[in-house]
N, C-alpha and C. Protein backbone atom coordinates (compact mmCIF):
# COMPACT_ATOMS: atom_id res chain seq x y z
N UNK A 1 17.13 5.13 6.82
CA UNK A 1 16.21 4.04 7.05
C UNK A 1 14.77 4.52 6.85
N UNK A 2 14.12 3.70 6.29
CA UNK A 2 12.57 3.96 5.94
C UNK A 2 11.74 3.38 6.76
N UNK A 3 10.69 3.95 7.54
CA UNK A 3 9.63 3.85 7.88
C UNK A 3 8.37 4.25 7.88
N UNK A 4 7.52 3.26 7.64
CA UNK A 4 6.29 3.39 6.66
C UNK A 4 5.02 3.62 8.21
N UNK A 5 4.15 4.53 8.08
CA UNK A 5 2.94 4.36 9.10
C UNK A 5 1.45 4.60 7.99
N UNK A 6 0.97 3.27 8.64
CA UNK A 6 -0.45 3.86 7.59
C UNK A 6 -1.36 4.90 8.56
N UNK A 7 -1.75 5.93 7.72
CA UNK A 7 -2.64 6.85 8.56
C UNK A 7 -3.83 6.26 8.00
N UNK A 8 -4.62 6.10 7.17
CA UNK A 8 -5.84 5.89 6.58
C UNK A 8 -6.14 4.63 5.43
N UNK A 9 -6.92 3.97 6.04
CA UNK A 9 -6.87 2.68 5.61
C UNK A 9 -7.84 2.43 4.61
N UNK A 10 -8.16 1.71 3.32
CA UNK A 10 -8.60 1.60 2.64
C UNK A 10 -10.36 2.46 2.36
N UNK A 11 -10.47 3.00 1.83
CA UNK A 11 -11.90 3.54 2.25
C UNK A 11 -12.95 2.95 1.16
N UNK A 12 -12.71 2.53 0.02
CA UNK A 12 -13.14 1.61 -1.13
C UNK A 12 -12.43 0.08 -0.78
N UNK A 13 -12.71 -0.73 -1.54
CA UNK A 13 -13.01 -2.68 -1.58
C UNK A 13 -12.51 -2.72 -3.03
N UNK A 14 -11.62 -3.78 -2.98
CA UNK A 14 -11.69 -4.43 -4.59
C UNK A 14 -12.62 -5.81 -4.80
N UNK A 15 -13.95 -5.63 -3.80
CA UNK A 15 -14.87 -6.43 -3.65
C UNK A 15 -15.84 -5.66 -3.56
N UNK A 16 -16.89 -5.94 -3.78
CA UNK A 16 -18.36 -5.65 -2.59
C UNK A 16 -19.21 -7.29 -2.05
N UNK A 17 -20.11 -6.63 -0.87
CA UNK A 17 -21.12 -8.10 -0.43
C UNK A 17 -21.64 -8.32 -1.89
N UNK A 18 -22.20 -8.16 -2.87
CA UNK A 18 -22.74 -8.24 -4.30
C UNK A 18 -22.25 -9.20 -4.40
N UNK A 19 -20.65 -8.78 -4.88
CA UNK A 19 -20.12 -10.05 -6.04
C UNK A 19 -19.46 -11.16 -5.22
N UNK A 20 -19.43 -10.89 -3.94
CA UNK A 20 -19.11 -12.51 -3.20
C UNK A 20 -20.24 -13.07 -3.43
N UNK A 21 -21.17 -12.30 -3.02
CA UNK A 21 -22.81 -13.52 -2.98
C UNK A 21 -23.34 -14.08 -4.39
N UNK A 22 -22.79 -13.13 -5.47
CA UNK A 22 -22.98 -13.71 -6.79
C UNK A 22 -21.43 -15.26 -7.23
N UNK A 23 -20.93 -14.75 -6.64
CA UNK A 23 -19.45 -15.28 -6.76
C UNK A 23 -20.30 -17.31 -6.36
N UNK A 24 -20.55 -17.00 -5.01
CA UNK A 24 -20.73 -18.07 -4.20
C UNK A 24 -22.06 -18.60 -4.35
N UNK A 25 -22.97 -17.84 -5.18
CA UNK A 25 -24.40 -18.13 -5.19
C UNK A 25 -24.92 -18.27 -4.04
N UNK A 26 -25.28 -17.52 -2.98
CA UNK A 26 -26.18 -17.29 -2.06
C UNK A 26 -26.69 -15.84 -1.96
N UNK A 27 -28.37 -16.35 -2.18
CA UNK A 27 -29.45 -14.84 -2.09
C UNK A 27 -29.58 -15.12 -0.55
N UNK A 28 -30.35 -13.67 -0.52
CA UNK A 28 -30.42 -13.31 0.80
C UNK A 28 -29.86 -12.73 1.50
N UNK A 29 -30.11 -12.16 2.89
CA UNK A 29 -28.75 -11.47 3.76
C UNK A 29 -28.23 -12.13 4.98
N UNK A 30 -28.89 -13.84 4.83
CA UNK A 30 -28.68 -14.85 6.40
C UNK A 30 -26.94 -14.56 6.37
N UNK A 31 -25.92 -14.44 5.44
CA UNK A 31 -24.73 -14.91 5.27
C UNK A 31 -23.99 -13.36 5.34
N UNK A 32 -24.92 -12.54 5.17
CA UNK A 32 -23.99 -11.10 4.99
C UNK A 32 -22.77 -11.16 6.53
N UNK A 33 -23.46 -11.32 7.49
CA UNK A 33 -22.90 -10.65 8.86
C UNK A 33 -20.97 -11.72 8.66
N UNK A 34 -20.98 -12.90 8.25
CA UNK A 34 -20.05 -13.88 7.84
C UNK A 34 -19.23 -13.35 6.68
N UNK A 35 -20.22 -12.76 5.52
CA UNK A 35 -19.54 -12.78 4.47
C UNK A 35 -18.39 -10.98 4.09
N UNK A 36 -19.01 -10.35 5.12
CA UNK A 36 -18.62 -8.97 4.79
C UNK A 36 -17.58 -8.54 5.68
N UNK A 37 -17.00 -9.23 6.50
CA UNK A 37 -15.32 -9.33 6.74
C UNK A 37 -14.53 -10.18 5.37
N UNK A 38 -14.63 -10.79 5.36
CA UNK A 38 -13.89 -10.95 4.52
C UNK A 38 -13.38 -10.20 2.87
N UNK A 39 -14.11 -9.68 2.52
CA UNK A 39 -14.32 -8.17 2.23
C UNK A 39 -12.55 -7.62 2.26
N UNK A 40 -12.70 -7.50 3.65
CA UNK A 40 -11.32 -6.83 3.64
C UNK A 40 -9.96 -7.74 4.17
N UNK A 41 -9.94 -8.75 4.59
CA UNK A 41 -9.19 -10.12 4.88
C UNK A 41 -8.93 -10.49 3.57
N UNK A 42 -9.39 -10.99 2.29
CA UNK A 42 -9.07 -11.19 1.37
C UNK A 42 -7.96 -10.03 0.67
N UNK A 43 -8.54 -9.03 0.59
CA UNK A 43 -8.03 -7.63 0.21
C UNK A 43 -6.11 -7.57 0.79
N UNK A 44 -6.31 -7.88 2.39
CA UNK A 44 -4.82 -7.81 3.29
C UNK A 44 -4.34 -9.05 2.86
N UNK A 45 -4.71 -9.90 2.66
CA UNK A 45 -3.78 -11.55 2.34
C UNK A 45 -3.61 -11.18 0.87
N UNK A 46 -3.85 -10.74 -0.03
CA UNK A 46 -3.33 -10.30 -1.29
C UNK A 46 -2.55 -9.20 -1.15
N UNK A 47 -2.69 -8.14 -0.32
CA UNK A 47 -1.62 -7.19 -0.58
C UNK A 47 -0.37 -7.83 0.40
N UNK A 48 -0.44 -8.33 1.67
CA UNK A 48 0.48 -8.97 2.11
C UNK A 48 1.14 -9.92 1.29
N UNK A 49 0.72 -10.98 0.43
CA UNK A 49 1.65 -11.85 -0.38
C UNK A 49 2.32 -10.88 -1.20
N UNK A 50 1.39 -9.43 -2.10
CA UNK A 50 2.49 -9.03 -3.39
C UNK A 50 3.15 -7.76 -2.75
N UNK A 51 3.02 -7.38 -1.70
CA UNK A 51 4.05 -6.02 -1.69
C UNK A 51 2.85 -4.92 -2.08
N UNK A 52 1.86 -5.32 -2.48
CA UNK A 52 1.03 -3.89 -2.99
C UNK A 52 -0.37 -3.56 -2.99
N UNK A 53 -0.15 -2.20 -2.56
CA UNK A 53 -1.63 -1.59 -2.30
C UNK A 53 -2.76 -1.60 -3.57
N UNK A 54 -3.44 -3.22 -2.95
CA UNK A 54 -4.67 -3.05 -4.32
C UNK A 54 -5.63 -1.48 -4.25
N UNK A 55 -5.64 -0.99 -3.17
CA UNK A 55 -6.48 0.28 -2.98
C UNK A 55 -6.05 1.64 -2.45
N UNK A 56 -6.45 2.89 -2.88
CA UNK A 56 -5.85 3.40 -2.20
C UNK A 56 -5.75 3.84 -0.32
N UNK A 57 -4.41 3.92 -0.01
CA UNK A 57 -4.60 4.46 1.33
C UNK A 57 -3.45 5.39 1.67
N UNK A 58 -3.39 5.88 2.64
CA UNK A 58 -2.57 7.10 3.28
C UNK A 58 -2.21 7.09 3.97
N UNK A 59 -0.22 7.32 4.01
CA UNK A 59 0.56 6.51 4.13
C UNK A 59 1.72 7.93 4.92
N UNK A 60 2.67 7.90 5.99
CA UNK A 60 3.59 8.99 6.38
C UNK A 60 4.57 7.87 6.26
N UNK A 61 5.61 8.49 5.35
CA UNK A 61 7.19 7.85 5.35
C UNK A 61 8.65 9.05 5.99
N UNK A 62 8.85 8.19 7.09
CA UNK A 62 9.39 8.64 7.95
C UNK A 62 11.02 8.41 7.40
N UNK A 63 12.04 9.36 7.49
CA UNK A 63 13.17 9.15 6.68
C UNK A 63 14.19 9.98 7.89
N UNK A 64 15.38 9.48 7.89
CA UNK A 64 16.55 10.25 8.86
C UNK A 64 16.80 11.55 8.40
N UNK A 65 16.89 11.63 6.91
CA UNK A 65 17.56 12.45 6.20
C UNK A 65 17.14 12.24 4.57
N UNK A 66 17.08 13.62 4.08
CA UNK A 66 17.29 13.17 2.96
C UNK A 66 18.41 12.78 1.83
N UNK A 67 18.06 11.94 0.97
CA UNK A 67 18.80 11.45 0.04
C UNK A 67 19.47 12.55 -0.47
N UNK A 68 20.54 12.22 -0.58
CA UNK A 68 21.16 13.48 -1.73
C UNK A 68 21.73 13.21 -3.04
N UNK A 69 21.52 11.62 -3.58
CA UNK A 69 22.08 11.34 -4.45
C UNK A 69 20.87 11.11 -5.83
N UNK A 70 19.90 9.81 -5.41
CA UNK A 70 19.41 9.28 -7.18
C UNK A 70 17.54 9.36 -6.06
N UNK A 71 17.67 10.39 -5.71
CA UNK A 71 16.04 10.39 -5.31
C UNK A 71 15.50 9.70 -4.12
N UNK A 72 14.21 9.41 -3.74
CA UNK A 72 13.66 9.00 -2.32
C UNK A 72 12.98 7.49 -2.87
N UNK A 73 13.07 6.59 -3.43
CA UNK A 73 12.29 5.25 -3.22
C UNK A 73 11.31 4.65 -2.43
N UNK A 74 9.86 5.19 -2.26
CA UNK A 74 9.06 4.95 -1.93
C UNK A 74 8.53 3.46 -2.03
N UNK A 75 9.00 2.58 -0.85
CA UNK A 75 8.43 0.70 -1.13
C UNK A 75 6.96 0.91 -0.78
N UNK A 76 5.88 1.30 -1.54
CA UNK A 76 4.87 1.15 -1.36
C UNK A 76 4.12 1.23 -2.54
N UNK A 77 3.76 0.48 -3.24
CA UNK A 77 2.96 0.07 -4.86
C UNK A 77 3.59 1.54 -5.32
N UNK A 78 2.44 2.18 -5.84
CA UNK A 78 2.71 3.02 -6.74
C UNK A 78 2.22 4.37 -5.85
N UNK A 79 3.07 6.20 -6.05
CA UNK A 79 2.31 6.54 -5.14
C UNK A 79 1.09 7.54 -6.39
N UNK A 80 0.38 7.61 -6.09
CA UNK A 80 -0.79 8.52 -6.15
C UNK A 80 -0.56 10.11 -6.08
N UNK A 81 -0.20 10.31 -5.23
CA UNK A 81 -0.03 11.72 -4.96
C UNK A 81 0.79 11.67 -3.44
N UNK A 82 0.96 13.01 -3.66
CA UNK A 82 2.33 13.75 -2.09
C UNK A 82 1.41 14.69 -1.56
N UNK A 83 0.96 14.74 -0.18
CA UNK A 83 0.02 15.40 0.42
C UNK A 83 1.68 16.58 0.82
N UNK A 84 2.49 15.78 1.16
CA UNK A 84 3.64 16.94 1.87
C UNK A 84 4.86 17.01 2.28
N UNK A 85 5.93 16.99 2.33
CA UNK A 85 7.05 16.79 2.60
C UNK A 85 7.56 17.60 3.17
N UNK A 86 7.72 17.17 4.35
CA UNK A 86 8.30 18.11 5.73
C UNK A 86 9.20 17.44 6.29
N UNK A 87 10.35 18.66 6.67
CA UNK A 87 11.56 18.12 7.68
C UNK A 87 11.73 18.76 8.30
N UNK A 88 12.57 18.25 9.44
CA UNK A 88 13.61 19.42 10.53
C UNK A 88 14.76 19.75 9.95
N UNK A 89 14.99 20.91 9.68
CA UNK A 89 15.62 22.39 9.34
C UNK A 89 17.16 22.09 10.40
N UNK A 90 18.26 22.24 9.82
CA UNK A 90 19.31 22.64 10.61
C UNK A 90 19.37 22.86 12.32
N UNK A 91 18.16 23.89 12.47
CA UNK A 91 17.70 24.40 13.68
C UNK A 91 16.47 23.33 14.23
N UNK A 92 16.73 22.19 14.10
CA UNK A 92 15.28 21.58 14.22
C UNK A 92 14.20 22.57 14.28
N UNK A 93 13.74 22.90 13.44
CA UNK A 93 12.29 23.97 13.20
C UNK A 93 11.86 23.02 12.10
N UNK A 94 10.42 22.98 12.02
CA UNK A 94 9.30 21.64 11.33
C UNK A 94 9.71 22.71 9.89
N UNK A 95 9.45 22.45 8.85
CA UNK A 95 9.72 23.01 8.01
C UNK A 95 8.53 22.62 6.65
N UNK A 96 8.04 22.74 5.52
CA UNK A 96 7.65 21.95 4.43
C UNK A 96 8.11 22.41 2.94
N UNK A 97 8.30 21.67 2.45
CA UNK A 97 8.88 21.40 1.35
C UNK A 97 7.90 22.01 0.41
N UNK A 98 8.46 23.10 -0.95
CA UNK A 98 7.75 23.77 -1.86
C UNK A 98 7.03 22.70 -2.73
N UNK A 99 5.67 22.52 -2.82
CA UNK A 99 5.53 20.89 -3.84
C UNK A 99 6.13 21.50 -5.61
N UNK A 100 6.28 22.74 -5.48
CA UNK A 100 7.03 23.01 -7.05
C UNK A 100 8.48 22.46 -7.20
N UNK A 101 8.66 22.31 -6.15
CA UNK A 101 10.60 21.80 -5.64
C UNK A 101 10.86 20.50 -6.26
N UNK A 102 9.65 19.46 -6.15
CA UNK A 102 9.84 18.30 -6.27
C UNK A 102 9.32 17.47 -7.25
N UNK A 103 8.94 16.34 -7.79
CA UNK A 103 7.65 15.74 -8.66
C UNK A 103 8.06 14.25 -8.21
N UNK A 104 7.44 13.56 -8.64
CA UNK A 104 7.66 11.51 -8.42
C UNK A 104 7.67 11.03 -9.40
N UNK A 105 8.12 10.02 -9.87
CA UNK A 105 8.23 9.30 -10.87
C UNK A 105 7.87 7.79 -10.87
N UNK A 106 7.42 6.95 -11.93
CA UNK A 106 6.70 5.46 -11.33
C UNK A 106 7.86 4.33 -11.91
N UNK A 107 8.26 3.69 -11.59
CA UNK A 107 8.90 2.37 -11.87
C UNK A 107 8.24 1.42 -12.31
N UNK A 108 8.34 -0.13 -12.31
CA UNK A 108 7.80 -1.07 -12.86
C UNK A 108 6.80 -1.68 -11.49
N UNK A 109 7.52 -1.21 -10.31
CA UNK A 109 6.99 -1.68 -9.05
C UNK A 109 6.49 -0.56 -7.79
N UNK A 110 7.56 0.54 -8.12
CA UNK A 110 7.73 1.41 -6.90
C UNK A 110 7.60 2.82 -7.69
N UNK A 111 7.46 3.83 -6.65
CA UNK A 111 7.58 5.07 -7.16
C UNK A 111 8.96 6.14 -6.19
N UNK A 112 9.54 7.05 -7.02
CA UNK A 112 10.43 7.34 -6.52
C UNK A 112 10.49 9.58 -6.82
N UNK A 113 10.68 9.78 -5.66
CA UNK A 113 10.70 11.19 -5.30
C UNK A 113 11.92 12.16 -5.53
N UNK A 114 11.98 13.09 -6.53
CA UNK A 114 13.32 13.66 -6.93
C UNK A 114 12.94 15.01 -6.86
N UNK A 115 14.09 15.77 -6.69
CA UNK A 115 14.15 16.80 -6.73
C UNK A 115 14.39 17.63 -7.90
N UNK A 116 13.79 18.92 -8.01
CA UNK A 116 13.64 19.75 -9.37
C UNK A 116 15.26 20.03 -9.28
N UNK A 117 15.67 20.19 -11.22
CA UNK A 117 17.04 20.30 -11.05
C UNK A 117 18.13 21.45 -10.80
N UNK A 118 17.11 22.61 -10.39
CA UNK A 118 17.85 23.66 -10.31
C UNK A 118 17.60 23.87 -8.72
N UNK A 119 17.00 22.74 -8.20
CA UNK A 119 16.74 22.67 -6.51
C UNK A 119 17.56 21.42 -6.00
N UNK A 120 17.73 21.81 -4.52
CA UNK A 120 18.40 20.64 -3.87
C UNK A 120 17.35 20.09 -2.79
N UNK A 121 17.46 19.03 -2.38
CA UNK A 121 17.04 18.37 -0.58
C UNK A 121 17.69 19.62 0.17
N UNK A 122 17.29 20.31 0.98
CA UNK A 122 17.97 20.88 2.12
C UNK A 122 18.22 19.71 3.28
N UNK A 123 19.50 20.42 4.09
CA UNK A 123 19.71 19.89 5.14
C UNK A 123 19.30 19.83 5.90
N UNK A 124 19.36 18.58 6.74
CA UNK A 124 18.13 18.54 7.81
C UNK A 124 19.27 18.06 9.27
N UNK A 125 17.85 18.50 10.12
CA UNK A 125 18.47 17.97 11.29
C UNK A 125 18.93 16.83 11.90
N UNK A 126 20.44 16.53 12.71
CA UNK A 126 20.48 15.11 12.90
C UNK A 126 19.82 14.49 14.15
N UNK A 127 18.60 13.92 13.66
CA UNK A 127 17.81 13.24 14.28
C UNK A 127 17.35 12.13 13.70
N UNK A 128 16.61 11.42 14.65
CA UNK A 128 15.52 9.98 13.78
C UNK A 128 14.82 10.59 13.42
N UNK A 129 14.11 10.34 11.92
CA UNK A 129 12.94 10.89 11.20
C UNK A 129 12.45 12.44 11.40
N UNK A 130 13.77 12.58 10.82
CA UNK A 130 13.93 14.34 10.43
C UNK A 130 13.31 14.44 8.95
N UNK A 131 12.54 13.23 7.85
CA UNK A 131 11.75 13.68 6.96
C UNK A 131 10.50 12.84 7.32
N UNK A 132 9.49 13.60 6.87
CA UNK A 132 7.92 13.20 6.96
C UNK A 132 7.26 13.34 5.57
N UNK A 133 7.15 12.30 5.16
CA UNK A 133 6.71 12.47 3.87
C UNK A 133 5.22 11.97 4.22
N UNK A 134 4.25 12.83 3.68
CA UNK A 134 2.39 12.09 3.62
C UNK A 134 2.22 11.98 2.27
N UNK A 135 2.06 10.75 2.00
CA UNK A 135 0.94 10.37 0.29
C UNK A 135 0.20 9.31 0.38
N UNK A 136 -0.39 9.25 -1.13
CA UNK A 136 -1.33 8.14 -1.13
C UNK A 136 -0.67 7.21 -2.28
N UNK A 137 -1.29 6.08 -1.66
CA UNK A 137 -0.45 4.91 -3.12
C UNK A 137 -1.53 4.01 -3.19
N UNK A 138 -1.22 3.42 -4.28
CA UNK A 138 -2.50 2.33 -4.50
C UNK A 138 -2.12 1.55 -5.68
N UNK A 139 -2.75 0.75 -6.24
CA UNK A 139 -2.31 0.01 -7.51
C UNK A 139 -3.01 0.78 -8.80
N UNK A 140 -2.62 1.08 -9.48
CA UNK A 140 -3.07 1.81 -10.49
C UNK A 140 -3.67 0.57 -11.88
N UNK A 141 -4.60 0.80 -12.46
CA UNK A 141 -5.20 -0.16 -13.38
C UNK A 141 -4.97 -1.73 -12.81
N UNK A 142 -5.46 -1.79 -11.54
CA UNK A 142 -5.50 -3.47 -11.09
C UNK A 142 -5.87 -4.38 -11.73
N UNK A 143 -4.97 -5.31 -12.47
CA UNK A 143 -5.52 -6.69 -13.46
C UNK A 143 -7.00 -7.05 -12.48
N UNK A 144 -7.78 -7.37 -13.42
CA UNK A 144 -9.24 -8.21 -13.00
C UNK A 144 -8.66 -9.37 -12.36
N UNK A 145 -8.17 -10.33 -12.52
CA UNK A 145 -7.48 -11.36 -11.79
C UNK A 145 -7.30 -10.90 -10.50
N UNK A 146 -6.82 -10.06 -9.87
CA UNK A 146 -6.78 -9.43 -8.77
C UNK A 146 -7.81 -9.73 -7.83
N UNK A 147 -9.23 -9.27 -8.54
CA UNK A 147 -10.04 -9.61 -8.33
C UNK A 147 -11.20 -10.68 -7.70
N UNK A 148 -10.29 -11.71 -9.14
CA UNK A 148 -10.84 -12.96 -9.15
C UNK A 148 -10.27 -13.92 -7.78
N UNK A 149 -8.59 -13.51 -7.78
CA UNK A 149 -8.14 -14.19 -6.16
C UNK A 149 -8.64 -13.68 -4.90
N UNK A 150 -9.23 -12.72 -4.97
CA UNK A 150 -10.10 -12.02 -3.67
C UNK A 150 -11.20 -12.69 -3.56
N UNK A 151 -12.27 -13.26 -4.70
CA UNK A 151 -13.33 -14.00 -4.67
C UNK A 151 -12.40 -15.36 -3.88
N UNK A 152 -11.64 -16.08 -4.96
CA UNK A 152 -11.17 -17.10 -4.64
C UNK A 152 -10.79 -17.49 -2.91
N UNK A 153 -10.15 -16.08 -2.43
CA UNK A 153 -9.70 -16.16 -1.03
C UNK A 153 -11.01 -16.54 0.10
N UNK A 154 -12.09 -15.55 -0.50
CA UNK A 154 -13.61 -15.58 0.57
C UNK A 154 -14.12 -16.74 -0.25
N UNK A 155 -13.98 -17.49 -0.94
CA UNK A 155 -14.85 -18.53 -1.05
C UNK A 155 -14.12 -20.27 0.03
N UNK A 156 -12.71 -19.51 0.18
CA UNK A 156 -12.26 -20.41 0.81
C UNK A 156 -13.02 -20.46 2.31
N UNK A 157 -12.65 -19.09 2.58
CA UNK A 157 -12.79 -18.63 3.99
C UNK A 157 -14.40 -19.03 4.53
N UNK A 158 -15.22 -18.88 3.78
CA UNK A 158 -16.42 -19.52 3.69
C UNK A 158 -17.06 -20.58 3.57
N UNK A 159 -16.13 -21.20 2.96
CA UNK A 159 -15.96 -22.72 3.06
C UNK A 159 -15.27 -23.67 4.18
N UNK A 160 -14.68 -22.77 4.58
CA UNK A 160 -14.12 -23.50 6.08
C UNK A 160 -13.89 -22.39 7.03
N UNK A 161 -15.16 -21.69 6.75
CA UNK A 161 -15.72 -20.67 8.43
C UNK A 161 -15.65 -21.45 9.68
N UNK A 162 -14.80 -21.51 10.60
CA UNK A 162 -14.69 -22.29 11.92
C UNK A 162 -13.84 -23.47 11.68
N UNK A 163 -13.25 -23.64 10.58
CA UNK A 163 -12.78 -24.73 10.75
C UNK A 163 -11.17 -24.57 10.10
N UNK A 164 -10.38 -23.73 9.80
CA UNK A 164 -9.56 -23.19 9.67
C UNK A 164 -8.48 -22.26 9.91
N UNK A 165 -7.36 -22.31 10.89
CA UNK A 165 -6.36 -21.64 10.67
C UNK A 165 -5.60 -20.96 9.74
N UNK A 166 -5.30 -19.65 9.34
CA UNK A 166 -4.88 -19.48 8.74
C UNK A 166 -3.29 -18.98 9.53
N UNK A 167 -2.08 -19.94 9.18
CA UNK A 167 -0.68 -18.97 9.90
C UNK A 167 -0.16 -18.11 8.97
N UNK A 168 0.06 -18.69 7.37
CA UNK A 168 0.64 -18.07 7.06
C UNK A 168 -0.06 -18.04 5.33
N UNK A 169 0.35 -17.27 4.77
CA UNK A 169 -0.18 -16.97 3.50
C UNK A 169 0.16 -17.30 2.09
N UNK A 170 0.29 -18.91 2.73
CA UNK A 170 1.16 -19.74 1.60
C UNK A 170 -0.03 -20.72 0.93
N UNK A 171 -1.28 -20.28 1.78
CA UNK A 171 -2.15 -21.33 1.43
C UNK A 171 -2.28 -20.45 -0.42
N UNK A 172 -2.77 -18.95 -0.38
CA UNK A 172 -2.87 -18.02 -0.95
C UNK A 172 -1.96 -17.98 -2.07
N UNK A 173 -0.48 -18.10 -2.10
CA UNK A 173 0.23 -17.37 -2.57
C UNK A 173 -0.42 -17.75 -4.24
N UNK A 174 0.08 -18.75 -4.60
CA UNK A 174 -0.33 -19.04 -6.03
C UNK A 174 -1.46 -18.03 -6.61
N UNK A 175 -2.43 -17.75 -5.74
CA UNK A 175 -3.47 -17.02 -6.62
C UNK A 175 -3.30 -15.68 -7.04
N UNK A 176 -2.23 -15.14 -6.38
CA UNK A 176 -1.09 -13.89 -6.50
C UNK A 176 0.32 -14.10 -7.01
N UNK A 177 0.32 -14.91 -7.33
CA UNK A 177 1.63 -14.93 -7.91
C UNK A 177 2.24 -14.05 -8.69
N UNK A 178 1.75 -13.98 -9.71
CA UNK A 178 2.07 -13.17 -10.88
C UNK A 178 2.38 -11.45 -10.45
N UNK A 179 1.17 -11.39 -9.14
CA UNK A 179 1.43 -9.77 -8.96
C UNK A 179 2.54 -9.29 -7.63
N UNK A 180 3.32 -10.56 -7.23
CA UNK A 180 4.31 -10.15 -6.68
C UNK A 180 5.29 -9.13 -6.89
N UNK A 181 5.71 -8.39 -6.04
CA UNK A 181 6.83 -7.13 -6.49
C UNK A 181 8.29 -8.15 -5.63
N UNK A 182 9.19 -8.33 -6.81
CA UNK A 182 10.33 -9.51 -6.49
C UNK A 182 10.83 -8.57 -5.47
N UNK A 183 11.48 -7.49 -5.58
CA UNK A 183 11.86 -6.97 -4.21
C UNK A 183 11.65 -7.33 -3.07
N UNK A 184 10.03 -7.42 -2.88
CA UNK A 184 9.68 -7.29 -2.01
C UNK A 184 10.29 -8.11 -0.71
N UNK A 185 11.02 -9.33 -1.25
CA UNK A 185 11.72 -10.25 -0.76
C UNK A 185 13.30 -10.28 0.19
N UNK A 186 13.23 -8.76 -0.75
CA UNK A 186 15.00 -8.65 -0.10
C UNK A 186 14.67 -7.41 0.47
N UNK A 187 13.72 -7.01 1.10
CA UNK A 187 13.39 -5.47 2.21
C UNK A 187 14.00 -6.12 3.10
């Protein structure tokens, strides 16, 4: 079973205050203190509808055991890089994984973690989340459209500042459509 913890949360925008205020045409900074959450609310209602990290962040995937058959399937966009791969050892002793041992590979949606072929997964201890995997994932070459539904999202949100509920993210979906990961549906 997979479990995902974010350690580090976006540290770049697939926005700035700039291009909302150019977006929306308002000079000045009366609107900044309103306009610069949303910033990152737009950003989470797009990665929540498609399954994927428009930016990067840093991520521990917690695993029982490792795979021993067709690799590790990482459900998180694409990854970036492997800070580390550590398990408990037979002897529960913390252990880490040689990064020459291993490499990742990218899919159409996901990225997936294999082992070099003259190496195996060692055995690990039987426990809950006897692997610790740390990386970073993010969307790699993000369509501009991406973009454009992040404007689209804060121009809503701005448009009905105080006067809007948001429950669920169906108001949204259409403007993401296209960058849905179909999986994402049957996790």
């Amino acid at each position: 079973m997979q479990s995902i913890v974010l350690l580090t949360d976006a540290i770049t925008e697939v926005l700035t205050l700039a291009e909302i205020k150019t977006f929306l045409r308002i000079d000045g900074t009366d609107f900044d203190n309103i306009l610069t959450p949303f910033i990152k609310v737009s950003r989470q209602i797009g990665e929540n509808i498609t399954g994927r990290e428009f930016v990067e962040k840093e991520f521990k995937l917690y695993l029982d055991t490792f795979s021993q058959c067709n690799g590790i399937e990482v459900k998180k966009s694409k990854l970036k890089s492997i800070t580390s791969i550590q398990y408990y050892d037979i002897d529960n002793t913390l252990q880490t994984l040689n990064s020459n041992d291993y490499y990742f590979t990218d899919d159409q949606y996901y990225s997936s973690i294999y082992i070099k072929k003259d190496k195996q997964f060692p055995n690990t201890y039987d426990r809950k989340q006897a692997v610790i995997i740390t990386f970073k994932a993010d969307y790699p070459n993000r369509p501009e459209a991406i973009k454009q539904a992040c404007l689209s999202v804060c121009a809503y949100l701005y448009e009905n500042s105080g006067d809007c509920v948001i429950e669920n993210n169906s108001l949204f979906k259409s403007l993401f459509y296209p960058y849905i990961i179909p999986q994402k549906f049957f996790l």
